[in-house]
N, C-alpha and C. Protein backbone atom coordinates (compact mmCIF):
# COMPACT_ATOMS: atom_id res chain seq x y z
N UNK A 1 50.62 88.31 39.60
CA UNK A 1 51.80 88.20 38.75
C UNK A 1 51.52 87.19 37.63
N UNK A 2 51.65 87.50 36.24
CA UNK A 2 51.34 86.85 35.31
C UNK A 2 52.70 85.96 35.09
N UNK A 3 52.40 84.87 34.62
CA UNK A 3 53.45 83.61 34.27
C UNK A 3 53.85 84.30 32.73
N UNK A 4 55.02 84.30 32.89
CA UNK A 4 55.52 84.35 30.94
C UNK A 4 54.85 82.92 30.15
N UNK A 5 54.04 83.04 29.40
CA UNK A 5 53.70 81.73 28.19
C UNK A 5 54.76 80.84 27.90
N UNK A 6 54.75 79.71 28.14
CA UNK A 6 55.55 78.34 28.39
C UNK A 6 56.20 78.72 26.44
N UNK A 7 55.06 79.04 25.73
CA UNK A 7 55.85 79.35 24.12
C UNK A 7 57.11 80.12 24.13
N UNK A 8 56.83 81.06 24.67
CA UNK A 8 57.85 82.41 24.59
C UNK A 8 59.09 81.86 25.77
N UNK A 9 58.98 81.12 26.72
CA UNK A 9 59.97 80.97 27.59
C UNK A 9 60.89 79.97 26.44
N UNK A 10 60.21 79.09 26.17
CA UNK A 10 60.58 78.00 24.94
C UNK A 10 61.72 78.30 23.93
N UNK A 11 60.74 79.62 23.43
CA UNK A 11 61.44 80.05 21.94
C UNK A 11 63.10 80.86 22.70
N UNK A 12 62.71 81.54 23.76
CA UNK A 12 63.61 82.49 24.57
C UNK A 12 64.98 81.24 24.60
N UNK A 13 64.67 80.56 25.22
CA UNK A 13 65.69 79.30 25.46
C UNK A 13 66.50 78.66 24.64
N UNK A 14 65.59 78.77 23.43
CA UNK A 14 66.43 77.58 22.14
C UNK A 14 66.63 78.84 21.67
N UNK A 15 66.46 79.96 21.23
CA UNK A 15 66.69 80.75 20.06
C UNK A 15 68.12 80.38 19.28
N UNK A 16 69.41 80.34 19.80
CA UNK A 16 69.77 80.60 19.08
C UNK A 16 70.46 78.76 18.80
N UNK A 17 70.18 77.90 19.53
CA UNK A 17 69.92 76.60 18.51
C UNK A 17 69.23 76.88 17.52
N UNK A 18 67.56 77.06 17.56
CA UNK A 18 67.12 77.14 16.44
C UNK A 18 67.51 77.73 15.15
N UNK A 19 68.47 78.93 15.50
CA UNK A 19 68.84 79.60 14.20
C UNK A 19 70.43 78.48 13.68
N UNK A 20 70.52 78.31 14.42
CA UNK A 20 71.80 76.90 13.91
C UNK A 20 71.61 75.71 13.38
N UNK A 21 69.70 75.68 13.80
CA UNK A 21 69.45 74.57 12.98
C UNK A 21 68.80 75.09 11.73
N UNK A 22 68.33 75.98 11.48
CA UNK A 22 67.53 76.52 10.40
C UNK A 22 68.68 77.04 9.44
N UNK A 23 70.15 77.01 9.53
CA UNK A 23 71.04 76.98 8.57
C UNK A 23 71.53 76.17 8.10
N UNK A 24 71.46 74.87 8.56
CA UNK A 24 71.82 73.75 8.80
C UNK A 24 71.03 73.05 7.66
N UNK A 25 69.17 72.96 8.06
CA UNK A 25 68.41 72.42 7.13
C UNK A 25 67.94 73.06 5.68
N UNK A 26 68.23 74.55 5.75
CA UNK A 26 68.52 75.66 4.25
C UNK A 26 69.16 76.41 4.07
N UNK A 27 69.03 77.36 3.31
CA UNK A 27 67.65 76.64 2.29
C UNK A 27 68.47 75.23 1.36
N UNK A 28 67.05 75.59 0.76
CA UNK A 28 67.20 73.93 -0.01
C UNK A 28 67.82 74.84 -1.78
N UNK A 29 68.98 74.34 -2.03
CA UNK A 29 69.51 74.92 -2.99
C UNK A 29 69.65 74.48 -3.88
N UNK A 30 69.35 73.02 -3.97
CA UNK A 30 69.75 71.90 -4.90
C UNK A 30 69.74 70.67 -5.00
N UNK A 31 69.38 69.64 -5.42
CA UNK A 31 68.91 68.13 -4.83
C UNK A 31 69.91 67.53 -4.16
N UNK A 32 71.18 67.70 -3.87
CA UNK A 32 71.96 67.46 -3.39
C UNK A 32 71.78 68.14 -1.68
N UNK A 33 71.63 69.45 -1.47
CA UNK A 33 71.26 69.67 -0.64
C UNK A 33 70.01 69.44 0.38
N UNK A 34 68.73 68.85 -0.70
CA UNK A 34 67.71 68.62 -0.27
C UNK A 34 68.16 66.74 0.46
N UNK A 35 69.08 66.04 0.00
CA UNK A 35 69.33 64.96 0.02
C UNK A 35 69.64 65.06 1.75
N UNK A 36 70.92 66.11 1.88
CA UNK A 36 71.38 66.11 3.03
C UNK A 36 70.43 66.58 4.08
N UNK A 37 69.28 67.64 3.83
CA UNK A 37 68.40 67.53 4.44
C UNK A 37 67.82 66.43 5.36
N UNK A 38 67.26 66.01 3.73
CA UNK A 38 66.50 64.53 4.37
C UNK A 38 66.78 63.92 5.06
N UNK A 39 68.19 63.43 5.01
CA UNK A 39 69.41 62.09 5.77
C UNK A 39 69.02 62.53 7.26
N UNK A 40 69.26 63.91 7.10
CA UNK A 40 69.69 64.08 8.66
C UNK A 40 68.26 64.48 9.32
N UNK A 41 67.44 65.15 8.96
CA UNK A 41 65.81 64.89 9.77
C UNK A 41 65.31 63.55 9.77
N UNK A 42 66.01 62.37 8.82
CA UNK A 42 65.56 60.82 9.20
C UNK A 42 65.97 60.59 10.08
N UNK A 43 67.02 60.59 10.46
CA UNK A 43 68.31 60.50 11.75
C UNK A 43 67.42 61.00 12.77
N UNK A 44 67.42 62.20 12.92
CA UNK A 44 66.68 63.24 14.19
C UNK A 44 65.16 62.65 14.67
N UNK A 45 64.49 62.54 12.91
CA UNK A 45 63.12 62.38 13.65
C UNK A 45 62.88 60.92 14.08
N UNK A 46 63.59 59.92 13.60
CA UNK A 46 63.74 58.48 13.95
C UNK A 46 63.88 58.43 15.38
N UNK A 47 65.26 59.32 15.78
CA UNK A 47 65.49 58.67 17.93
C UNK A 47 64.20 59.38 18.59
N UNK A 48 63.87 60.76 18.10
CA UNK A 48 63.34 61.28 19.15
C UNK A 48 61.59 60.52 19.07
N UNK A 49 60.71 60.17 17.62
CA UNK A 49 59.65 59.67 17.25
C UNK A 49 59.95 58.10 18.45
N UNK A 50 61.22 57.61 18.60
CA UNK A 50 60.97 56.42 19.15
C UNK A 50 60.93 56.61 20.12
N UNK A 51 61.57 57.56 20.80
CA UNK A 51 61.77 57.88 22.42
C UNK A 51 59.95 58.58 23.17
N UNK A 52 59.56 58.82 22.30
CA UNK A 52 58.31 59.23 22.88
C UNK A 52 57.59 58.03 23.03
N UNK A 53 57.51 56.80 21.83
CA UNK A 53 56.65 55.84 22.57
C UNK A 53 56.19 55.58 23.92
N UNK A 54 57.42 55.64 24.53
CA UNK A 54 57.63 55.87 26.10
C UNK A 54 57.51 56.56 27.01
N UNK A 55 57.39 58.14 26.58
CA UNK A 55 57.76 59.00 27.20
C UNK A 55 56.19 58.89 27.96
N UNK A 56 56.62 59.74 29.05
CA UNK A 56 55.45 59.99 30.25
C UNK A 56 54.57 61.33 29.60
N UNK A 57 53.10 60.46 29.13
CA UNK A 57 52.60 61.65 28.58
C UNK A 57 51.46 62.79 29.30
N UNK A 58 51.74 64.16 28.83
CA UNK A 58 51.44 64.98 30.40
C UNK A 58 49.68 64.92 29.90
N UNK A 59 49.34 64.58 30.77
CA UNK A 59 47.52 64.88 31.12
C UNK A 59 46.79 66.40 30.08
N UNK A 60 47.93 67.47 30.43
CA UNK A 60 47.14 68.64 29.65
C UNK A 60 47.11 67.92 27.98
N UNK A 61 47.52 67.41 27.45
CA UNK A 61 47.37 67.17 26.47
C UNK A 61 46.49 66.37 25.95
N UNK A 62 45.82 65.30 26.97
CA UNK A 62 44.38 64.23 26.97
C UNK A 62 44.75 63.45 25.56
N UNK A 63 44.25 63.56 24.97
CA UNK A 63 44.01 62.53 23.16
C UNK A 63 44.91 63.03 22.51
N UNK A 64 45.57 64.58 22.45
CA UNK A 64 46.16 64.91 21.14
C UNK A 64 47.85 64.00 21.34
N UNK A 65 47.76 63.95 20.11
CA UNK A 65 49.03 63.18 19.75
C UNK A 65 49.95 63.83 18.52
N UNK A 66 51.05 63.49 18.64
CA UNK A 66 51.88 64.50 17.14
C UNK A 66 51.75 63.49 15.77
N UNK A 67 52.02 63.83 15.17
CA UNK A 67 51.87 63.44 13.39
C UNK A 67 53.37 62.85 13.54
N UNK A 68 53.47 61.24 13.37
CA UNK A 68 54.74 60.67 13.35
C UNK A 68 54.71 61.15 11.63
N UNK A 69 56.47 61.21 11.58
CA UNK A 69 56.48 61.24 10.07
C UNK A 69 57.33 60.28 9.43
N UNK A 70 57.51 59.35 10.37
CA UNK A 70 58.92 58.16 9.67
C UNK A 70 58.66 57.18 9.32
N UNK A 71 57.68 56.99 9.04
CA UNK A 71 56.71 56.28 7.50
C UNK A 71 56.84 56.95 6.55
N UNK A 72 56.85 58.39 6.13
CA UNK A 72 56.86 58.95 4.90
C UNK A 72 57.94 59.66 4.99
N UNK A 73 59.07 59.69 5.52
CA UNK A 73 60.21 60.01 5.21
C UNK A 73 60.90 58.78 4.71
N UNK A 74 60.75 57.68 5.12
CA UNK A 74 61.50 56.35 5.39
C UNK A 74 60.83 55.87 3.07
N UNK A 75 59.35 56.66 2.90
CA UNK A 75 59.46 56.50 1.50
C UNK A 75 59.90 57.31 0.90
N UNK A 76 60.08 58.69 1.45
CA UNK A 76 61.06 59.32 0.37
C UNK A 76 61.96 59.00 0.64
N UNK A 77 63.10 58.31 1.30
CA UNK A 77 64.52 57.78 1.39
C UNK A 77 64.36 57.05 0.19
N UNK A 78 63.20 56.18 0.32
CA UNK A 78 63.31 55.06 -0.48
C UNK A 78 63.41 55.28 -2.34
N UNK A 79 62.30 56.78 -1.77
CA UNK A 79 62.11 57.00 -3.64
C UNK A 79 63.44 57.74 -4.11
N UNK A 80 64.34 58.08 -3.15
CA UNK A 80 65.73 58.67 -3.77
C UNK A 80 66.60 57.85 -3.24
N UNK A 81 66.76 56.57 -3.25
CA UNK A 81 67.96 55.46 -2.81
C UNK A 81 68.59 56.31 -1.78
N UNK A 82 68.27 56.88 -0.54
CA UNK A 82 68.90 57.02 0.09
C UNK A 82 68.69 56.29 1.83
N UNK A 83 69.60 55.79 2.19
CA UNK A 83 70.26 55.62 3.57
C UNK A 83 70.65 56.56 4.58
N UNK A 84 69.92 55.93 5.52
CA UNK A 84 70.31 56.63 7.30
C UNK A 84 70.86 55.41 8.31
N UNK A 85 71.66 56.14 8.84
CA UNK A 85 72.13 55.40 10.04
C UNK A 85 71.08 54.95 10.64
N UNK A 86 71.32 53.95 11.74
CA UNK A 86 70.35 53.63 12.53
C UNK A 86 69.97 55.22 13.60
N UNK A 87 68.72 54.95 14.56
CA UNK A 87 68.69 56.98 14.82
C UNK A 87 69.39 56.62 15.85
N UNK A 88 69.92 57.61 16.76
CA UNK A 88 70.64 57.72 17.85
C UNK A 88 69.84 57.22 19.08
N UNK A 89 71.28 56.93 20.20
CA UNK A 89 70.26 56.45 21.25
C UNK A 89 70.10 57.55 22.27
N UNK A 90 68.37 57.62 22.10
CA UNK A 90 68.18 58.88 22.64
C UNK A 90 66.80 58.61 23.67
N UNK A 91 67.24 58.51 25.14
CA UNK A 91 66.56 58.93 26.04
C UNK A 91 65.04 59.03 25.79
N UNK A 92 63.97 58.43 26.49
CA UNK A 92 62.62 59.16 26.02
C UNK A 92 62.76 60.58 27.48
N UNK A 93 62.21 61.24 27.21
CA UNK A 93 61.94 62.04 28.47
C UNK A 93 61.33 61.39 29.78
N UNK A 94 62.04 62.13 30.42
CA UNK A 94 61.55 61.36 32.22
C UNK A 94 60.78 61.73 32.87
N UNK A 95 59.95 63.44 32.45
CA UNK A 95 58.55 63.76 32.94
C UNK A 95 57.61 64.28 31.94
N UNK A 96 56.47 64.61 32.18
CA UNK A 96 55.40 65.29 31.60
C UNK A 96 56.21 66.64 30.86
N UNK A 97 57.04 67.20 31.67
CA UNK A 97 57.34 68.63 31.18
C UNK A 97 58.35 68.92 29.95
N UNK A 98 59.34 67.31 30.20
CA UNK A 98 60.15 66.93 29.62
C UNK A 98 59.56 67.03 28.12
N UNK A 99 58.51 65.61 27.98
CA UNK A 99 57.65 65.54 26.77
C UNK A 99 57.45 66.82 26.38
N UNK A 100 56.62 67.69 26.96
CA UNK A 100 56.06 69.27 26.27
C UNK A 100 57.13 70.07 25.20
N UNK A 101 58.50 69.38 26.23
CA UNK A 101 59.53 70.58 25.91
C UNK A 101 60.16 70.00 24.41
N UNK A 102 59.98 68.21 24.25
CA UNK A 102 60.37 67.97 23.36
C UNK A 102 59.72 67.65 21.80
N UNK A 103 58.24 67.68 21.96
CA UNK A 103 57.29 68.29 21.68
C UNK A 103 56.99 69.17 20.93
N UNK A 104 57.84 70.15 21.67
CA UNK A 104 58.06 71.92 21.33
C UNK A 104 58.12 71.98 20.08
N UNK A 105 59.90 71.52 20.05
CA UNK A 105 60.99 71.41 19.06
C UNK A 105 59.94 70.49 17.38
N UNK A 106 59.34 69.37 18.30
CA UNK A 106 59.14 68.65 17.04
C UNK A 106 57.78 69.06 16.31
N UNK A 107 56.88 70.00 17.08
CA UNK A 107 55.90 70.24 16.47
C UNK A 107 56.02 71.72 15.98
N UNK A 108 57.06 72.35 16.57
CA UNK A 108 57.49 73.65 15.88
C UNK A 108 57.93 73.36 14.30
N UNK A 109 58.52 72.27 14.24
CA UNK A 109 59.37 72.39 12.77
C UNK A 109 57.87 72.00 11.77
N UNK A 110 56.93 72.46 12.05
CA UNK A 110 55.74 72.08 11.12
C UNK A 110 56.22 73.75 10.63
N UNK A 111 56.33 74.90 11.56
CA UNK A 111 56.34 76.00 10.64
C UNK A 111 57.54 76.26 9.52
N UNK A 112 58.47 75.40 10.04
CA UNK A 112 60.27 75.18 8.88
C UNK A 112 59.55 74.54 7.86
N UNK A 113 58.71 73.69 7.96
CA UNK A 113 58.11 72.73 6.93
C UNK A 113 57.49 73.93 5.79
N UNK A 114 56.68 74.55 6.54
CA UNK A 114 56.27 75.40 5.23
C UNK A 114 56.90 76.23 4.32
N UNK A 115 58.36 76.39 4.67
CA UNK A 115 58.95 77.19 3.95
C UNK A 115 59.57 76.27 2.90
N UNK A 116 60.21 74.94 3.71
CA UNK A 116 60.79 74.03 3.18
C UNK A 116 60.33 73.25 1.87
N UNK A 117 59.15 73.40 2.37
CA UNK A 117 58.43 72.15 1.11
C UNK A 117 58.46 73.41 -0.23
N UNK A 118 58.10 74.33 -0.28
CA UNK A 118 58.10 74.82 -1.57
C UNK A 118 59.74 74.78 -1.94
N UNK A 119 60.83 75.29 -1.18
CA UNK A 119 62.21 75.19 -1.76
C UNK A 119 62.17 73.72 -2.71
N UNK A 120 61.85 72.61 -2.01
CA UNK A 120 62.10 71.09 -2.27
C UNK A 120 61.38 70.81 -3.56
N UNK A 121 60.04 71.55 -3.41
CA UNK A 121 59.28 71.53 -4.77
C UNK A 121 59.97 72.26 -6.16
N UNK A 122 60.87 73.12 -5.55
CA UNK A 122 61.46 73.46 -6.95
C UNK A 122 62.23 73.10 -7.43
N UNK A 123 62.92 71.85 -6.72
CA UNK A 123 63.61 70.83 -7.52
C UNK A 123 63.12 69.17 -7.79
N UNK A 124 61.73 69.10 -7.27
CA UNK A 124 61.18 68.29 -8.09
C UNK A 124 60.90 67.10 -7.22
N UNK A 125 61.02 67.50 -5.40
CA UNK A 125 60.45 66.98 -4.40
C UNK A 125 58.85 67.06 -4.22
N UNK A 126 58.00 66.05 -4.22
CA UNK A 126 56.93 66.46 -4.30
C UNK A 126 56.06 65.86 -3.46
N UNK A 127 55.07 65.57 -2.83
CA UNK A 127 53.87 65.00 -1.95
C UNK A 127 53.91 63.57 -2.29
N UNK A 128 54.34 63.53 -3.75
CA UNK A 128 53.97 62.24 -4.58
C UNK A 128 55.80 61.50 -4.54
N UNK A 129 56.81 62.20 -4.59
CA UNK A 129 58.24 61.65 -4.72
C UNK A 129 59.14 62.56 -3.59
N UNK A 130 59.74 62.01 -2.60
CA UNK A 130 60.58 62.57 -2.17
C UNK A 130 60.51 63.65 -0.77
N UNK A 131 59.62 64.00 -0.86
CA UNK A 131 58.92 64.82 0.12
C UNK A 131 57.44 64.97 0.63
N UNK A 132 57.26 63.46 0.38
CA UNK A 132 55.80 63.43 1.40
C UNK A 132 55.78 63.56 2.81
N UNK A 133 56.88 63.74 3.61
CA UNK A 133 56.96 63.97 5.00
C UNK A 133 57.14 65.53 4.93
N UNK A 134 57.45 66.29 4.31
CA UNK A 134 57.45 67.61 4.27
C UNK A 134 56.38 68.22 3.76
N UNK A 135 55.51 67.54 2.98
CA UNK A 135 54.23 68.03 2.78
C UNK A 135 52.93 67.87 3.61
N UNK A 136 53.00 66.49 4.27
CA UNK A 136 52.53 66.02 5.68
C UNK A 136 52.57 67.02 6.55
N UNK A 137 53.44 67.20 6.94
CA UNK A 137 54.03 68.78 7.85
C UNK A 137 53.49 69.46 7.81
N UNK A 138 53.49 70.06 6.58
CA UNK A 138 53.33 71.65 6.11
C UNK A 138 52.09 71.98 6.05
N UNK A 139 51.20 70.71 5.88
CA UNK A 139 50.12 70.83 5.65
C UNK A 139 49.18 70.67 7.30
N UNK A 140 49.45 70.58 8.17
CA UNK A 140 49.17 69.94 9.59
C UNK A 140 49.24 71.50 10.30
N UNK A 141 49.42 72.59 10.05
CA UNK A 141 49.12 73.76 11.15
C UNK A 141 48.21 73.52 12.28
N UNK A 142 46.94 73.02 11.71
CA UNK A 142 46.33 72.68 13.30
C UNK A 142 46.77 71.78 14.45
N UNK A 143 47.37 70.84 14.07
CA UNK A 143 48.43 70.42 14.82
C UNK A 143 49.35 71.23 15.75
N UNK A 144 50.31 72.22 15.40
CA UNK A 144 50.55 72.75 16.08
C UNK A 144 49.98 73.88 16.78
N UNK A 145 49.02 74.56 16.33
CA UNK A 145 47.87 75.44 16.59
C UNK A 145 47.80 74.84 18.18
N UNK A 146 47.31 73.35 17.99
CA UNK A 146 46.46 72.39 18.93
C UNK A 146 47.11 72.32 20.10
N UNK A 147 48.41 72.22 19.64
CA UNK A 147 49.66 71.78 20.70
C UNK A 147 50.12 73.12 21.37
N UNK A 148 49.96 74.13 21.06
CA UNK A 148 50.12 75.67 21.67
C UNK A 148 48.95 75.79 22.42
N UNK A 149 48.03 75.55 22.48
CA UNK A 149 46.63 75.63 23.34
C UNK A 149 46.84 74.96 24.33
N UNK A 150 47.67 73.73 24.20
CA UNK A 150 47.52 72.99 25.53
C UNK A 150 48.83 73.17 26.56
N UNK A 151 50.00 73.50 25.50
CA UNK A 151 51.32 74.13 26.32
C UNK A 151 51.09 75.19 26.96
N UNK A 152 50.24 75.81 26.68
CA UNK A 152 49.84 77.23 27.75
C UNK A 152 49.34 77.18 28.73
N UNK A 153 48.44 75.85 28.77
CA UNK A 153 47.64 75.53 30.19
C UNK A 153 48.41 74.89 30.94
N UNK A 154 49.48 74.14 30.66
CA UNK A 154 50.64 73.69 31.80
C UNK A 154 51.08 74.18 32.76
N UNK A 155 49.92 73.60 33.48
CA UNK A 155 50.29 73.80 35.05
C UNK A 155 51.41 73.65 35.98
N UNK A 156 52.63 72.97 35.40
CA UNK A 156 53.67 72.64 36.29
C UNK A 156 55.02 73.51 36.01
N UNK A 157 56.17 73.45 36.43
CA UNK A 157 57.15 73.62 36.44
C UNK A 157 57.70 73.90 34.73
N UNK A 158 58.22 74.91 34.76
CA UNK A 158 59.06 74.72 33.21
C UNK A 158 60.25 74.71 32.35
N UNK A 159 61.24 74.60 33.87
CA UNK A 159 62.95 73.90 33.72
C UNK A 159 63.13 72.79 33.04
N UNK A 160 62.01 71.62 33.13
CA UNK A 160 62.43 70.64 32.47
C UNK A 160 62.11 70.52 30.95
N UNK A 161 61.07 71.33 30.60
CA UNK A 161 60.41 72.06 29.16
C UNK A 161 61.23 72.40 28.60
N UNK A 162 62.38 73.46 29.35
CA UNK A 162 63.06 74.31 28.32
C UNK A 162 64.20 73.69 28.41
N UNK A 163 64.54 72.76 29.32
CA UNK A 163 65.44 71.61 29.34
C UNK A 163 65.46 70.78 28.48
N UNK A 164 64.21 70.03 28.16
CA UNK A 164 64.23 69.03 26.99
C UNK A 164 64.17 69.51 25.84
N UNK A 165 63.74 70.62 25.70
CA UNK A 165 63.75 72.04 23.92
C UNK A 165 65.55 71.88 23.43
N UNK A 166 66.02 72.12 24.63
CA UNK A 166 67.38 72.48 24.59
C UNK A 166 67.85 71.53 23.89
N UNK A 167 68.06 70.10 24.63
CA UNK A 167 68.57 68.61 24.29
C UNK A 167 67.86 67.97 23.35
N UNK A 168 66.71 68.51 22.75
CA UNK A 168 66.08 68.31 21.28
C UNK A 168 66.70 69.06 20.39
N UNK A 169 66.60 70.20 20.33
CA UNK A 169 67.63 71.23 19.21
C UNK A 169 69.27 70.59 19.16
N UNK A 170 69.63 70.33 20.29
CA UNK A 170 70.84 69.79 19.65
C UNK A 170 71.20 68.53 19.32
N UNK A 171 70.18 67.58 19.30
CA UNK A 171 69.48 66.26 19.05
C UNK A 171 69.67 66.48 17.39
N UNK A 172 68.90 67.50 16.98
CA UNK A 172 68.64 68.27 15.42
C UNK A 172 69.91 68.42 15.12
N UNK A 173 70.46 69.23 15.46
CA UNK A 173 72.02 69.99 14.89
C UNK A 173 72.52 68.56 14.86
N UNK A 174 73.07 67.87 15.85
CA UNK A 174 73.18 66.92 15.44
C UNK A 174 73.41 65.65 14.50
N UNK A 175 72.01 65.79 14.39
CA UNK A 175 71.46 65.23 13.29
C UNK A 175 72.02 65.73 12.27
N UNK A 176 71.49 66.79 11.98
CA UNK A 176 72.16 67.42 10.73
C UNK A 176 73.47 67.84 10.08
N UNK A 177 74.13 67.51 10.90
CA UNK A 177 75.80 67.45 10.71
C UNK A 177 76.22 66.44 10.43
N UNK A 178 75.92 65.13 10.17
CA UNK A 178 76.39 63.77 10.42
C UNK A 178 77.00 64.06 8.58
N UNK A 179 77.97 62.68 8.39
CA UNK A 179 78.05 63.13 7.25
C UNK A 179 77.23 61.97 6.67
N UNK A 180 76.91 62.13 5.36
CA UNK A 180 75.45 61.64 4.72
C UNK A 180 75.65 61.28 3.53
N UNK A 181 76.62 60.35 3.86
CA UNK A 181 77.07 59.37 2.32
C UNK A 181 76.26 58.04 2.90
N UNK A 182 77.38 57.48 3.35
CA UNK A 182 77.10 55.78 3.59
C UNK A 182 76.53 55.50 4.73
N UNK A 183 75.49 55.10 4.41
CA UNK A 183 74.62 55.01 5.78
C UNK A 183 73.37 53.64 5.53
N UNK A 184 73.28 53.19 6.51
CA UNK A 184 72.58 51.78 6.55
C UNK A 184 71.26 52.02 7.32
N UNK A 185 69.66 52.10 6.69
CA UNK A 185 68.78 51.88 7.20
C UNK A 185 68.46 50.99 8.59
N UNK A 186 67.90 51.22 9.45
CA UNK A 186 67.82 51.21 10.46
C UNK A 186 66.96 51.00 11.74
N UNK A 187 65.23 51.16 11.04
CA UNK A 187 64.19 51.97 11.54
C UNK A 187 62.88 51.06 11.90
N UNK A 188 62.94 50.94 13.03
CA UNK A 188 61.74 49.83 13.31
C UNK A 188 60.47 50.90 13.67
């Protein structure tokens, strides 16, 4: 009996978060919209980037590590005067499977990235102003390539995977709903 691929159980699980968040973050229609973007993936990627410091990291994965991006979001805030709340307080995960699952979510949005960064570029977001964390991204496929090679060999259990996918996507939505005026930097 063949195991369903830990990807496809993944995607099966969040689907239709993901499509709530992918309306949420576009498209990018206008610098105003790209603004609200930003606010709220600083927000998102800030709790969950800190919560992994911690998190219990699973063995199938050995050396690879994800591409933090809240150094170069934290300068495009900066290069468009904009402010984020401090990020939410958010749990690191409590097992190996947990991590994978949250993981998922954050190394999946490398493929949103590629669509994203050209929208952002056509209003004048660029590698150089405003969207160097989206070009970072977009540009990193082997990264997630890397991270699908090793989610497949996961040997354990995968309730808590599609458990932590779940409570990451709405970590995102989240995020992305906040409202995104006045907001006070935050970000150690």
């Amino acid at each position: 009996m063949n195991r369903t691929s830990l990807r496809s159980r993944l995607r099966a699980a969040t689907q239709s978060r993901h499509a709530v968040l992918d309306r949420l973050a576009g498209p990018i229609q206008n610098a105003a919209a790209y603004h609200a973007y930003l606010t709220g993936i600083a927000t998102f990627r800030f709790s969950v980037e800190q919560s992994l410091k911690t998190a219990p990291w699973p063995e199938i994965l050995a050396t690879w590590k994800p591409k933090s991006l809240s150094a170069l979001i934290i300068q495009d805030l900066d290069d468009l005067r904009l402010n984020v709340s401090s990020p939410f307080a958010w749990p690191a995960p409590d097992n190996p499977a947990a991590t994978l699952g949250t993981l998922y979510v954050l190394e999946g949005s490398t493929l949103g990235a590629r669509f994203l960064v050209r929208q952002a570029a056509s209003h004048g977001f660029t590698d150089q102003y405003g969207a160097r964390h989206l070009n970072a991204q977009a540009d990193n496929l082997s990264g997630w390539q890397a991270f699908v090679e090793c989610l497949e060999r996961y040997p354990g259990d995968l309730t808590d995977a599609e458990n932590a996918a779940i409570r990451t996507f709405d970590l995102a939505i989240s995020a992305m709903q906040q409202p995104h005026s006045t907001r006070s930097l935050a970000y150690s």
